[in-house]
N, C-alpha and C. Protein backbone atom coordinates (compact mmCIF):
# COMPACT_ATOMS: atom_id res chain seq x y z
N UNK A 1 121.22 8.39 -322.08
CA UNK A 1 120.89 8.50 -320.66
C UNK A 1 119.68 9.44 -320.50
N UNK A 2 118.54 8.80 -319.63
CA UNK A 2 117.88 9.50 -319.60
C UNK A 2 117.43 10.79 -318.51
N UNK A 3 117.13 12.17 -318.57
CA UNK A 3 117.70 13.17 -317.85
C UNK A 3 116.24 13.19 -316.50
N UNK A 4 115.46 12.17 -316.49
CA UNK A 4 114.17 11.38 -315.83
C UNK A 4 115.32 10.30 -314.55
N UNK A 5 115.67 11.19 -313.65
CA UNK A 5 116.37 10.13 -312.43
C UNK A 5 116.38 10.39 -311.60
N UNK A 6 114.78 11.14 -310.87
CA UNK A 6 114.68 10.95 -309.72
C UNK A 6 114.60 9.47 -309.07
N UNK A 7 114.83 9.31 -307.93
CA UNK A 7 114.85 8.40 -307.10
C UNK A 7 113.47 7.53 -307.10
N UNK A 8 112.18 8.81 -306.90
CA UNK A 8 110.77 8.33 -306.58
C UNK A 8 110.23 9.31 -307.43
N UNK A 9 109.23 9.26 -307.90
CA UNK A 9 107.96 10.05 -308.30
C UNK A 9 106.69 9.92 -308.00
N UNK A 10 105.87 10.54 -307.81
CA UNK A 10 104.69 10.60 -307.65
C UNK A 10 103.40 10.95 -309.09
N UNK A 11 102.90 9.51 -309.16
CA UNK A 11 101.53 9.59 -310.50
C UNK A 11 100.56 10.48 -309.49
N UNK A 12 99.73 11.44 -309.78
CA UNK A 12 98.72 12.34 -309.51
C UNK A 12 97.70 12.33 -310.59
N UNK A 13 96.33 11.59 -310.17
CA UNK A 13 95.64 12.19 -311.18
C UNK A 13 94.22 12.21 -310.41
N UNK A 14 93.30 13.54 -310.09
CA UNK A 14 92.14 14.01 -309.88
C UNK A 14 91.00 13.67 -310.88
N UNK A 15 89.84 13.19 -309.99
CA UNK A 15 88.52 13.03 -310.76
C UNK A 15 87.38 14.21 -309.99
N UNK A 16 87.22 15.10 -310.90
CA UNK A 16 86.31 16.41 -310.73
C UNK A 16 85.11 16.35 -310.65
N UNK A 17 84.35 17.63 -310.29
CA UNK A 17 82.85 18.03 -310.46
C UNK A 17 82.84 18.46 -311.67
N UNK A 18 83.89 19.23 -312.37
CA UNK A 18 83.99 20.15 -313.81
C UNK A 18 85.40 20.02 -314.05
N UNK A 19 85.25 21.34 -314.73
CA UNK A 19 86.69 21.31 -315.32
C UNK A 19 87.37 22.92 -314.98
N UNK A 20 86.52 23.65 -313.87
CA UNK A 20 87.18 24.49 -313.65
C UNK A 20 87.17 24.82 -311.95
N UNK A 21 88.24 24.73 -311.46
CA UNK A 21 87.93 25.01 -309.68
C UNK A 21 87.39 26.66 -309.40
N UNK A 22 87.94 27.77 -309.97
CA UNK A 22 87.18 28.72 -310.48
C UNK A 22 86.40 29.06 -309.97
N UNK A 23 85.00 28.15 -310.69
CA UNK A 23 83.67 28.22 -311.07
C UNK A 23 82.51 27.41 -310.15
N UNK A 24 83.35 26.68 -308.97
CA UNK A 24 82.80 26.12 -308.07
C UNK A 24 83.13 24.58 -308.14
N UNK A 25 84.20 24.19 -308.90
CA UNK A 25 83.87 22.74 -309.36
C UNK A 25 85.01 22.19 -308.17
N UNK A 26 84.90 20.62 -307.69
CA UNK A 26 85.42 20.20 -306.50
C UNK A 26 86.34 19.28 -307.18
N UNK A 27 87.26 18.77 -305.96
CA UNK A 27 87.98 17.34 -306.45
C UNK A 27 87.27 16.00 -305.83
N UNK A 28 86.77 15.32 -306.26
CA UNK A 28 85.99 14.34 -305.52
C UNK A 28 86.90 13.07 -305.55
N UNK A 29 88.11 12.88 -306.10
CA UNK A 29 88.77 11.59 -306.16
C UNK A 29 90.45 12.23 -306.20
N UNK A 30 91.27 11.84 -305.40
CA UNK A 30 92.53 11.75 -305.73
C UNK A 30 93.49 10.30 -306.08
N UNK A 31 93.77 10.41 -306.59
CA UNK A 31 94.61 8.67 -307.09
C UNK A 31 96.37 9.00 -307.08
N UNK A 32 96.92 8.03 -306.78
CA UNK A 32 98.25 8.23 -306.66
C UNK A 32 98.94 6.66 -307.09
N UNK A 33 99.94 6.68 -308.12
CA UNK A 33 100.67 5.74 -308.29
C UNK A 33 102.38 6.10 -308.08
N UNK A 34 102.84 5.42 -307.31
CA UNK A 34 104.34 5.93 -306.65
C UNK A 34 105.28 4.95 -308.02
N UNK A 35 106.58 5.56 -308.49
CA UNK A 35 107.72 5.34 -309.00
C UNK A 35 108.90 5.32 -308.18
N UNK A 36 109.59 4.28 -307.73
CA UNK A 36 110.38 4.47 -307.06
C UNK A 36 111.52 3.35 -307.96
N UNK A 37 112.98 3.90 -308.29
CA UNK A 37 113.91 3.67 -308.64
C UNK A 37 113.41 2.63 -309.88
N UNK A 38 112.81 3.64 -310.74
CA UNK A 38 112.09 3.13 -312.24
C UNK A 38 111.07 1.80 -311.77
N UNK A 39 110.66 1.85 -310.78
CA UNK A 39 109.87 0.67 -310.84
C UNK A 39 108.08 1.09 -309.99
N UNK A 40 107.19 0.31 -310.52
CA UNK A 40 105.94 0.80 -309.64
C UNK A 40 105.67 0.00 -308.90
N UNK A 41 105.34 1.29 -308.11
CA UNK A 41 104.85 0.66 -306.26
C UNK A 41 103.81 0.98 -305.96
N UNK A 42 103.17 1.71 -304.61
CA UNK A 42 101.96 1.76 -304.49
C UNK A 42 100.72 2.33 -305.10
N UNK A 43 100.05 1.81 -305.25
CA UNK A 43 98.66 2.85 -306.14
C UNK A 43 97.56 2.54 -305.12
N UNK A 44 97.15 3.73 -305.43
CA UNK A 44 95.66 4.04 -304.37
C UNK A 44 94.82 5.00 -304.66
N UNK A 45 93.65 5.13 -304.24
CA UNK A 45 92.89 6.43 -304.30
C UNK A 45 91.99 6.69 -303.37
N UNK A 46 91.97 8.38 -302.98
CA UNK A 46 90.76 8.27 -301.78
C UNK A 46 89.72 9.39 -302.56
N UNK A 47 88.67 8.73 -302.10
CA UNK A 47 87.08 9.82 -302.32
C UNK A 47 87.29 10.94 -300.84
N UNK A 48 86.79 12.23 -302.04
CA UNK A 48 86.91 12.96 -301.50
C UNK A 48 85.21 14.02 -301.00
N UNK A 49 84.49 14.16 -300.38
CA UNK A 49 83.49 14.51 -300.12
C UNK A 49 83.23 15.82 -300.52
N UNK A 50 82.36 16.09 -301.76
CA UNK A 50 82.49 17.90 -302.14
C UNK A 50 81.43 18.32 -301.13
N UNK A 51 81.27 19.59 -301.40
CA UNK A 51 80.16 20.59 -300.47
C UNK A 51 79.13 20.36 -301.33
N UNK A 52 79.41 20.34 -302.79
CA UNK A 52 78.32 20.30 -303.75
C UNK A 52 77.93 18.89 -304.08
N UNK A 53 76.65 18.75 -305.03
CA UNK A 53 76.39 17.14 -305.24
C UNK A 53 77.57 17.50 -306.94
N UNK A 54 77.53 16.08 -307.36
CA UNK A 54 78.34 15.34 -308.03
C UNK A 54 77.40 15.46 -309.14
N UNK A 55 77.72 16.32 -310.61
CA UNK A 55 76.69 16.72 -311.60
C UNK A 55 76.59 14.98 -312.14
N UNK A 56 75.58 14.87 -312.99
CA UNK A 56 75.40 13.53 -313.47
C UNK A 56 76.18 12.85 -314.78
N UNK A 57 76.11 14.05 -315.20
CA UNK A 57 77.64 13.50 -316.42
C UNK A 57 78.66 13.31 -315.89
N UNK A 58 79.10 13.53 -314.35
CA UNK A 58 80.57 13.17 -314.35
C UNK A 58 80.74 11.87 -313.25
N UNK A 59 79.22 11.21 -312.83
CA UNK A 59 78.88 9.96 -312.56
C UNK A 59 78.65 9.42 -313.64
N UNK A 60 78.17 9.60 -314.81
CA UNK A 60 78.26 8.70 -316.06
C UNK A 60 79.96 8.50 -316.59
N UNK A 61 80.63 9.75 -316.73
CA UNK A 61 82.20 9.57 -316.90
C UNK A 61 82.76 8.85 -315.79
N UNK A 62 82.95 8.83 -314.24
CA UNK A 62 83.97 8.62 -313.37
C UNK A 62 83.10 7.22 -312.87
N UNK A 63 81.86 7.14 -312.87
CA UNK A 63 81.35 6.12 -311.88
C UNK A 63 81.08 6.75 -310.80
N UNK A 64 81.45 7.95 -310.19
CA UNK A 64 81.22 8.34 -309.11
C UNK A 64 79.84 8.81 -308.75
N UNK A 65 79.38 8.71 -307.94
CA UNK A 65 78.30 9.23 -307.28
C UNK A 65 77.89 9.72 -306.24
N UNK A 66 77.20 10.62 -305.72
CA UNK A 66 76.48 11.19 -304.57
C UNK A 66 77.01 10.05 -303.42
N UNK A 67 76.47 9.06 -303.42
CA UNK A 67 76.27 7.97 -302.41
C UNK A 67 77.40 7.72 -302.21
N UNK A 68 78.59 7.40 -302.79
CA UNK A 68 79.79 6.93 -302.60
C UNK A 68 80.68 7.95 -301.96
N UNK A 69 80.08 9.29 -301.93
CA UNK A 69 81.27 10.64 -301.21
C UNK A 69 80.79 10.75 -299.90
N UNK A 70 79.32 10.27 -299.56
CA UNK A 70 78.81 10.91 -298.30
C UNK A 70 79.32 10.65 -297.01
N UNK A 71 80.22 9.43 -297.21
CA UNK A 71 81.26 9.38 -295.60
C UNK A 71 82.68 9.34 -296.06
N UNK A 72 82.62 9.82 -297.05
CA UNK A 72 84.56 10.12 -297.56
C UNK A 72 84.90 11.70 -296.67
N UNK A 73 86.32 12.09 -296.33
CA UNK A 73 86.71 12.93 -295.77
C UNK A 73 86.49 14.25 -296.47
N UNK A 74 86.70 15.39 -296.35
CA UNK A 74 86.53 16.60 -297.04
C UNK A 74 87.63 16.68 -297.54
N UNK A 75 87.81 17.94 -298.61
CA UNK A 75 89.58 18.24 -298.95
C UNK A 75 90.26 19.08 -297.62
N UNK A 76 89.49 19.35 -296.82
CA UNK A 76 90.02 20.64 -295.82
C UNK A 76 90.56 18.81 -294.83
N UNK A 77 90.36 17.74 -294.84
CA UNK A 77 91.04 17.01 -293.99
C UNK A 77 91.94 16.42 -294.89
N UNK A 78 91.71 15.97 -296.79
CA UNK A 78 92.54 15.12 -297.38
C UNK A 78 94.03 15.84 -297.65
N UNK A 79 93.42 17.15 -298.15
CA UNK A 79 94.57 17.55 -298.87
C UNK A 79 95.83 18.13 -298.10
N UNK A 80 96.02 18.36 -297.07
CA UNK A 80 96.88 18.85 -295.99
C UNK A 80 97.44 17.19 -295.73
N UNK A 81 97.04 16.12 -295.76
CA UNK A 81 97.80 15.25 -295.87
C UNK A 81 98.50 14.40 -297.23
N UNK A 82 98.05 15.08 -297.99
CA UNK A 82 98.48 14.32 -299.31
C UNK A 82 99.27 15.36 -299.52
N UNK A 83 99.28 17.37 -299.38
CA UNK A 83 100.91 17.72 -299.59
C UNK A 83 101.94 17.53 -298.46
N UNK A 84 101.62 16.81 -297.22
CA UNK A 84 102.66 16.72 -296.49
C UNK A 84 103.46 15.29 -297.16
N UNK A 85 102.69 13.90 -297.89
CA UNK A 85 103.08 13.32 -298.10
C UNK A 85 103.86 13.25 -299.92
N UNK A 86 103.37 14.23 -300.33
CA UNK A 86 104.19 14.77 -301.71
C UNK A 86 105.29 15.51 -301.23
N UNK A 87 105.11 15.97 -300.44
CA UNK A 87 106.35 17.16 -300.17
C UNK A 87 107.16 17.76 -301.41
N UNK A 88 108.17 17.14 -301.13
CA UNK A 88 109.08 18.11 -302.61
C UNK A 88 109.24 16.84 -303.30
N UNK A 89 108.78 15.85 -303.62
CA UNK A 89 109.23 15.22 -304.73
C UNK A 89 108.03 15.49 -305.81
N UNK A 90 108.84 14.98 -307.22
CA UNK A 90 108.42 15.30 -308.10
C UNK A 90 107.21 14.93 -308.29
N UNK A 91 106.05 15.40 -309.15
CA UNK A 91 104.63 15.02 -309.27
C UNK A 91 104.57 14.66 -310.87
N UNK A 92 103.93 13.75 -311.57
CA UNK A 92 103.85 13.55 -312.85
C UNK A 92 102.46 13.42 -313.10
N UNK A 93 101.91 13.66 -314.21
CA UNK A 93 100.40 13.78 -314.36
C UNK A 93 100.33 13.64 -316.29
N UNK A 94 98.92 13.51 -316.16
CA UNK A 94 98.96 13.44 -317.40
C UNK A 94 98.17 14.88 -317.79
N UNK A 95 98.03 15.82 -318.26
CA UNK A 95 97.61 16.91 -318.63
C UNK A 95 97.91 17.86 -317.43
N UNK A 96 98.70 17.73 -317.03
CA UNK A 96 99.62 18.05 -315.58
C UNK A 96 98.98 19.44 -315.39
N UNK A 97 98.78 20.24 -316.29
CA UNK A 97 97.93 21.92 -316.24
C UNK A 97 96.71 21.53 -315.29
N UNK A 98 95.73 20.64 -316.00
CA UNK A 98 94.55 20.25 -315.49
C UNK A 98 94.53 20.09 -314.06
N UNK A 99 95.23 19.27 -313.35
CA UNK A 99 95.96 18.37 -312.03
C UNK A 99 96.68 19.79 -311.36
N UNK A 100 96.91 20.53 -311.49
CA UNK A 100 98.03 21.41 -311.29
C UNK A 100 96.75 22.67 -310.44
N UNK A 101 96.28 22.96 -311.64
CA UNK A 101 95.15 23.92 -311.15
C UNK A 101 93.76 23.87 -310.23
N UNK A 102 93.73 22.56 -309.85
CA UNK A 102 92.63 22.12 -308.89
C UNK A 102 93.38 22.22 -307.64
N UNK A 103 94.71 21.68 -307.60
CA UNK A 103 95.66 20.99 -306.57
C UNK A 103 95.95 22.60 -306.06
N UNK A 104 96.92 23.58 -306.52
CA UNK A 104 97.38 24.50 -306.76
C UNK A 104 95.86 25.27 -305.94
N UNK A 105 94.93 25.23 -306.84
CA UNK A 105 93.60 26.29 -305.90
C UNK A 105 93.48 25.61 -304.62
N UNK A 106 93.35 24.65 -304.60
CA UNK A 106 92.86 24.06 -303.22
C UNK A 106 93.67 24.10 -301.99
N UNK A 107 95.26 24.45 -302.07
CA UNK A 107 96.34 24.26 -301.46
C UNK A 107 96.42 25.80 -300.89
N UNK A 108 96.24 26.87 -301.95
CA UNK A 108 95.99 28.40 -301.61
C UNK A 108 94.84 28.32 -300.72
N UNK A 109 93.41 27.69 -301.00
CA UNK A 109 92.68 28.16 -299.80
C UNK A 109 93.06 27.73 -298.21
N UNK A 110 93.98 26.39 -298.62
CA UNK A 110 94.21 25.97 -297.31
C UNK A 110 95.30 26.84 -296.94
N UNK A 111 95.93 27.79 -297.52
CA UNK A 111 97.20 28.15 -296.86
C UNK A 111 98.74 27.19 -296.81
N UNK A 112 98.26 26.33 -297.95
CA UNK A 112 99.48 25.23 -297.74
C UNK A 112 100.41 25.60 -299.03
N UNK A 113 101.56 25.24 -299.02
CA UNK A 113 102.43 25.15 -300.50
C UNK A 113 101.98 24.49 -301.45
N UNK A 114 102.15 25.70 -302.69
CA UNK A 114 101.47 24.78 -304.21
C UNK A 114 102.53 24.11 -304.38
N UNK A 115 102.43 22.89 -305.35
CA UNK A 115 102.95 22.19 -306.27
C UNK A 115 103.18 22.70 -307.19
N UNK A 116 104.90 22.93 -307.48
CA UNK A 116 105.60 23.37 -308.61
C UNK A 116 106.69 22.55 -308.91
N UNK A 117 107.00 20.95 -308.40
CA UNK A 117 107.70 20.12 -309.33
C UNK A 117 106.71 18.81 -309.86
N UNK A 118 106.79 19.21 -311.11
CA UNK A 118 105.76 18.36 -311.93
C UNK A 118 106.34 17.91 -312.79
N UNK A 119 106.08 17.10 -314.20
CA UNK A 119 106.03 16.11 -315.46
C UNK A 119 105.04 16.44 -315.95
N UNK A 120 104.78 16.88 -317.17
CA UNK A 120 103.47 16.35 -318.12
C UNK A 120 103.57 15.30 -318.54
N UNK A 121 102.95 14.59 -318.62
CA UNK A 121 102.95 12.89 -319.85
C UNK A 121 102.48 13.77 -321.33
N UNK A 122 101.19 14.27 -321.00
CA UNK A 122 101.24 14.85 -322.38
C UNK A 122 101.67 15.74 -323.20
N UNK A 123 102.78 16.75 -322.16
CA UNK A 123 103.97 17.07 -322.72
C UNK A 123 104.68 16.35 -323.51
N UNK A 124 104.66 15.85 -322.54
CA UNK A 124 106.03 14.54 -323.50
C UNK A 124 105.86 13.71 -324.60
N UNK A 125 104.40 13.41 -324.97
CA UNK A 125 104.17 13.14 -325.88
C UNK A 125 104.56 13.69 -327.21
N UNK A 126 104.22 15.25 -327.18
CA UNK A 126 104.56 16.20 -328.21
C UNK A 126 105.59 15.87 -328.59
N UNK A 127 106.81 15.47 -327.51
CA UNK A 127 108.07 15.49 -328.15
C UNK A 127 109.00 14.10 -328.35
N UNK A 128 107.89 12.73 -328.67
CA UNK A 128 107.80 11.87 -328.00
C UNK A 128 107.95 11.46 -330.38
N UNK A 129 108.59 11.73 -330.55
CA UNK A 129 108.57 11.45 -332.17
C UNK A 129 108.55 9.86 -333.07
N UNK A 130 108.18 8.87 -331.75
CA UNK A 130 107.62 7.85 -332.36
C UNK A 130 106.28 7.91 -332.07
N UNK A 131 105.48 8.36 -331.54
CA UNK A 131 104.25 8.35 -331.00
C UNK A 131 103.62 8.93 -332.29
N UNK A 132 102.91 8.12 -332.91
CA UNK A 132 101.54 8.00 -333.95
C UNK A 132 100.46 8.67 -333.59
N UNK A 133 100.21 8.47 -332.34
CA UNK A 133 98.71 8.11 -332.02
C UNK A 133 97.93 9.33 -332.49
N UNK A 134 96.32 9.57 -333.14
CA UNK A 134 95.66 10.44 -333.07
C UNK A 134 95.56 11.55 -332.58
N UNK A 135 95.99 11.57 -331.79
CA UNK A 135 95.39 12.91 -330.51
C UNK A 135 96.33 12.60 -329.17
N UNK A 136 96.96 13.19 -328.48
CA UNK A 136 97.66 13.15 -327.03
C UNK A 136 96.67 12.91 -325.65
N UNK A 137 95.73 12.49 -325.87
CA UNK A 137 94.65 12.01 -324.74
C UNK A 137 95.07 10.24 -324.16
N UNK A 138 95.38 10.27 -322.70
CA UNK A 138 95.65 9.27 -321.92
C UNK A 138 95.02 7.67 -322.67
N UNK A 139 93.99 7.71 -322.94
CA UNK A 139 93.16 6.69 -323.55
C UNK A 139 93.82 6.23 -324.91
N UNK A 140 94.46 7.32 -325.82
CA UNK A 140 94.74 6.91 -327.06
C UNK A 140 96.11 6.51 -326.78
N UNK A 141 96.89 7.32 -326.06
CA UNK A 141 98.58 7.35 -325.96
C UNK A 141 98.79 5.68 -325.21
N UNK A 142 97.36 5.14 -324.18
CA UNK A 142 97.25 3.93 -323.69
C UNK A 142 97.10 2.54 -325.09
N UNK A 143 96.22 3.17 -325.41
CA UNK A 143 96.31 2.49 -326.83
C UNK A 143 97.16 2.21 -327.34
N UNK A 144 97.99 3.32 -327.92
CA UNK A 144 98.77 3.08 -329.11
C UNK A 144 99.96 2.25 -328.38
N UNK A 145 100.34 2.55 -327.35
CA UNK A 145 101.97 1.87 -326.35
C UNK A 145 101.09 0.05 -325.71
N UNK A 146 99.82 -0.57 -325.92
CA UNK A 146 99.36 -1.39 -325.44
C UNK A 146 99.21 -1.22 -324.05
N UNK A 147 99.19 -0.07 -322.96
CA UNK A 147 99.08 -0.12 -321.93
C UNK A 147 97.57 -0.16 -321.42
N UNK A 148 97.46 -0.68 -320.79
CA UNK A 148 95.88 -1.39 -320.23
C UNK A 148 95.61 -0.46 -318.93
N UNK A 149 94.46 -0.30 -319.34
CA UNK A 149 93.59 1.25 -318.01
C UNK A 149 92.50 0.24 -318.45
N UNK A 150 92.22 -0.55 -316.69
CA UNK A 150 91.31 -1.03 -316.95
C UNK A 150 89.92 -0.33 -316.07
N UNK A 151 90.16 1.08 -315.69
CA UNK A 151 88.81 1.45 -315.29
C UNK A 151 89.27 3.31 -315.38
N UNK A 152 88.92 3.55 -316.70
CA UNK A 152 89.37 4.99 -316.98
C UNK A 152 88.86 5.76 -315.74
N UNK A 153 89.19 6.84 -316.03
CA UNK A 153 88.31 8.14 -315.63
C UNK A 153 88.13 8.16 -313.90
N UNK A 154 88.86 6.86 -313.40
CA UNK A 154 89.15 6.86 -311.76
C UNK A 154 90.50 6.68 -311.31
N UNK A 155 90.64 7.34 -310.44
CA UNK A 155 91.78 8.20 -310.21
C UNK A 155 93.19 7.39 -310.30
N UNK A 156 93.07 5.75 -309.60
CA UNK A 156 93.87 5.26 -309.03
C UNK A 156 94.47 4.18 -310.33
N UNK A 157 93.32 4.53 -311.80
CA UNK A 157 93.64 3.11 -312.58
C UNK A 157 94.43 4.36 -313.42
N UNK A 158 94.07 5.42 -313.42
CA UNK A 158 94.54 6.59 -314.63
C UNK A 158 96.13 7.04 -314.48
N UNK A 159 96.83 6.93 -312.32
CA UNK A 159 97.42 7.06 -312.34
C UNK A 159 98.21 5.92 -312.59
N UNK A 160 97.92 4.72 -313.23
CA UNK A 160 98.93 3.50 -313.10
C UNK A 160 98.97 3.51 -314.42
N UNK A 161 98.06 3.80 -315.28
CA UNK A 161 98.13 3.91 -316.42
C UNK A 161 99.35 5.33 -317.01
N UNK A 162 99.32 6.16 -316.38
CA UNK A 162 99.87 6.53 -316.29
C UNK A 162 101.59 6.97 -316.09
N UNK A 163 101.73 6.05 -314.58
CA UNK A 163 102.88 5.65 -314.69
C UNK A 163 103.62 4.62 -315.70
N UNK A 164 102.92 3.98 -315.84
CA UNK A 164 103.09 3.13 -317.35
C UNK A 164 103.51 3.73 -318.75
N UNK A 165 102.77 4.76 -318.93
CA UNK A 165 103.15 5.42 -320.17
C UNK A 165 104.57 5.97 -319.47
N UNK A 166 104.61 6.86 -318.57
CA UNK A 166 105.74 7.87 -318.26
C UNK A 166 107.01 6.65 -318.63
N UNK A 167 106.97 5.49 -318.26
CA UNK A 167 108.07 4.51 -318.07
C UNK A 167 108.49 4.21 -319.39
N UNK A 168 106.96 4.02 -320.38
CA UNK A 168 107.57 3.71 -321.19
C UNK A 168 107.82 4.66 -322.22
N UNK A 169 107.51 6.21 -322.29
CA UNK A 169 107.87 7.17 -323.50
C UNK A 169 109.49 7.96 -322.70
N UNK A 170 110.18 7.56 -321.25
CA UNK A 170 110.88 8.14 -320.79
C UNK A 170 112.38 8.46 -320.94
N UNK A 171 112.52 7.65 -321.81
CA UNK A 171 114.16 7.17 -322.62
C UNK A 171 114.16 8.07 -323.45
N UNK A 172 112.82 8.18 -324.68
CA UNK A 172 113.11 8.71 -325.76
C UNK A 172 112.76 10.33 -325.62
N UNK A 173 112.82 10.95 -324.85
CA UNK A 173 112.51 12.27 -324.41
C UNK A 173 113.57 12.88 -324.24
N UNK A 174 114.59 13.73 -324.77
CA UNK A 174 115.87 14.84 -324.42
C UNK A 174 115.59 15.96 -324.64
């Protein structure tokens, strides 16, 4: 039996300016794939409009660009609705630290509640003792289980890909 029985879950996965909120870096993409009673349901993602432009390596990684944020909402309008609609259920992510600490900073400036029920996927990998694969990175762990991400590095294919892995490494995890 597996000790994975919430009702619903929530896939979370952010596409950045960097890799540190810190240091000035924004969330420019949120993606969400819903789990509800082991099965997947909605996936989506919204662009999120930074203050800053969008460095060019992470339009060569995400696809994203300048042009595509300039009539998307800010986080001071997205994110006050995406934790009213997480509320307390669980959040799953794949490098869940990463996801955790953008979400987590951005929620303190707004004055809103951080997110503290989470999943790693790549937790679980570690302890995931059929898993081969090279390295614990979303792309390889997609690989090795045949799960298909057919547009990496954006928010809404990473979290389905995502939920995909969680479903399928979720049995063998105690």
């Amino acid at each position: 039996m597996s000790r994975y029985t919430d009702e619903k879950y929530i896939v979370v996965d952010l596409e950045t300016t960097g890799l540190d909120p810190y240091s000035g870096c924004e969330i420019i993409e949120i993606g969400v794939t819903e789990i509800v009673n082991g099965k997947i349901g909605k996936n989506y993602s919204r662009l999120v409009k930074p203050k800053g432009i969008i460095p060019s390596n992470i339009t060569a990684l995400t696809s994203i660009d300048n042009d595509m944020v300039k009539d998307a909402q800010t986080i001071e309008t997205v994110l006050p609705k995406f934790r009213k609609y997480v509320s307390d259920t669980t959040i799953i992510a794949h490098n869940a630290k990463f996801d955790l600490k953008f979400l987590n900073y951005y929620l303190k400036l707004l004055d809103l509640e951080p997110i503290t029920n989470h999943i790693c996927t790549l937790e679980m990998l570690k302890k995931c003792k059929s898993y081969k694969g090279k390295n614990k990175k979303l792309a390889t762990a997609c690989e090795y289980y045949n799960i298909v991400n057919e547009n990496a590095h954006r928010a809404n294919s990473d979290t389905l890909a995502t939920a995909k892995l969680f479903l399928t490494i979720k049995d063998e995890i105690e």
